[in-house]
C-alpha atoms as a PDB file:
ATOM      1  CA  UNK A   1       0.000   0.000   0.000  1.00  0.00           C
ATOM      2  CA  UNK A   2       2.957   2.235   0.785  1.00  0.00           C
ATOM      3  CA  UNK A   3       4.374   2.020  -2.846  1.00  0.00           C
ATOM      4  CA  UNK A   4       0.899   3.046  -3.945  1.00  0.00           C
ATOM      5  CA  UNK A   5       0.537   6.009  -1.691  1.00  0.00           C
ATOM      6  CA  UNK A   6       4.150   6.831  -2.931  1.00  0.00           C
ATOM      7  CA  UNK A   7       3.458   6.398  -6.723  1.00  0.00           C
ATOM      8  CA  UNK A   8       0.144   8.643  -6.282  1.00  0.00           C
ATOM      9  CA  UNK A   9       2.082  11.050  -4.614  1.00  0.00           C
ATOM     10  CA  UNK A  10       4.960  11.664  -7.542  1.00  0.00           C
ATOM     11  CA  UNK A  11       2.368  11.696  -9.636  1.00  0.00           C
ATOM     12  CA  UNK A  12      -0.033  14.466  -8.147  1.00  0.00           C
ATOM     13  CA  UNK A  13       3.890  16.490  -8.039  1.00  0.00           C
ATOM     14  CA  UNK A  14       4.566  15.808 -11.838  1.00  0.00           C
ATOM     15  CA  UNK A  15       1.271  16.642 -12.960  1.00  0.00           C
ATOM     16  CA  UNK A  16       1.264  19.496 -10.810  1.00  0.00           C
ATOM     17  CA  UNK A  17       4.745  21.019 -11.581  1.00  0.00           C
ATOM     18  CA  UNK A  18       3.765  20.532 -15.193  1.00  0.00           C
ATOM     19  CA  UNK A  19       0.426  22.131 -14.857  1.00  0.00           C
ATOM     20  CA  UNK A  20       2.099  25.424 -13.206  1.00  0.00           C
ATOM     21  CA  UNK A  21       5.125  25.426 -15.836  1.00  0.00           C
ATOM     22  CA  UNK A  22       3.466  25.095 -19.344  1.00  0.00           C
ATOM     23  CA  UNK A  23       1.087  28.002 -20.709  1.00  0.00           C
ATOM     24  CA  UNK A  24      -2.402  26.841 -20.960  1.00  0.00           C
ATOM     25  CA  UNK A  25      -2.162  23.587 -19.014  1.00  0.00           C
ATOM     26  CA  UNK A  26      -3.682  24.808 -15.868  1.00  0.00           C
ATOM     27  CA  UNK A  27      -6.226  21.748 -15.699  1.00  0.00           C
ATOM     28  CA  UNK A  28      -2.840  19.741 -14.865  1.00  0.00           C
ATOM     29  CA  UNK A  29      -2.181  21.517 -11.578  1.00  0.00           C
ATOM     30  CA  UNK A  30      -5.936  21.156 -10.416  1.00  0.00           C
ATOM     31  CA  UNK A  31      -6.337  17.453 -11.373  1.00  0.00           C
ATOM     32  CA  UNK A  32      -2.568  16.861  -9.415  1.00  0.00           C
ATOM     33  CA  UNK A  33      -4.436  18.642  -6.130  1.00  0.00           C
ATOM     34  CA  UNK A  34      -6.892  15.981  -6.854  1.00  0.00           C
ATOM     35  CA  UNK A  35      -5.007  13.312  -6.966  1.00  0.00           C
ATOM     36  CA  UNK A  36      -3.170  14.138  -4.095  1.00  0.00           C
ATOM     37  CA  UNK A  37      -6.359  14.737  -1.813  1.00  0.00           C
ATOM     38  CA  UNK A  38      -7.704  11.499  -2.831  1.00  0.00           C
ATOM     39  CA  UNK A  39      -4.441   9.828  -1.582  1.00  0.00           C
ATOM     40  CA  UNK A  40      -4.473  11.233   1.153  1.00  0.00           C
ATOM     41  CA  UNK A  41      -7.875  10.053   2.042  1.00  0.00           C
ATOM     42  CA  UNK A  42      -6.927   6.556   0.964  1.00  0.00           C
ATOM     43  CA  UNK A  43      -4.246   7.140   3.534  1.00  0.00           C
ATOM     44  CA  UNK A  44      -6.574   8.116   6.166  1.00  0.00           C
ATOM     45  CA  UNK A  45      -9.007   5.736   5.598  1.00  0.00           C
ATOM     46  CA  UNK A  46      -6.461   3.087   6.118  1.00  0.00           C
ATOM     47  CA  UNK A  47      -4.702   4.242   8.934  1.00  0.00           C
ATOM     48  CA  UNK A  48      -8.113   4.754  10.340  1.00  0.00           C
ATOM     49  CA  UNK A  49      -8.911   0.833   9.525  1.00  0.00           C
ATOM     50  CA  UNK A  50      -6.127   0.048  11.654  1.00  0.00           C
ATOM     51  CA  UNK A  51      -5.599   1.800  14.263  1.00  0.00           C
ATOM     52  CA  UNK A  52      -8.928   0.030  15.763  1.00  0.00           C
ATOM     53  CA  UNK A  53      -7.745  -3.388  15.173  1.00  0.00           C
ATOM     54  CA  UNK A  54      -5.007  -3.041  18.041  1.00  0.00           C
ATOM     55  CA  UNK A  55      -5.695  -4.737  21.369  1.00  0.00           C
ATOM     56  CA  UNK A  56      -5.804  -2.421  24.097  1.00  0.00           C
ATOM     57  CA  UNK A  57      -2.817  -2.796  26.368  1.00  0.00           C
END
């Protein structure tokens, strides 16, 4: 899951850095914040999955 959180991530970077650089391809930088945001839910969620599946100590 980590290598998937990881890929998202370079890939919300490229498409934003690419989106901000070239003239005209400002739908790049928006769709890269989306990416990213819907990472980091996936990251949430899961971290949220398993934090309640620890036995209390």
């Amino acid at each position: 899951m980590m290598v998937f959180f990881l890929l998202l991530l370079v890939i919300a970077l490229v498409l934003g850095i690419v989106g901000v650089a070239a003239t005209g391809l400002g739908y790049l930088l928006v769709i890269g914040i989306a990416v990213l945001v819907v990472d980091l839910v996936l990251v949430a969620v899961r971290w949220s999955r398993r934090s309640g599946s620890r036995p209390i100590r």
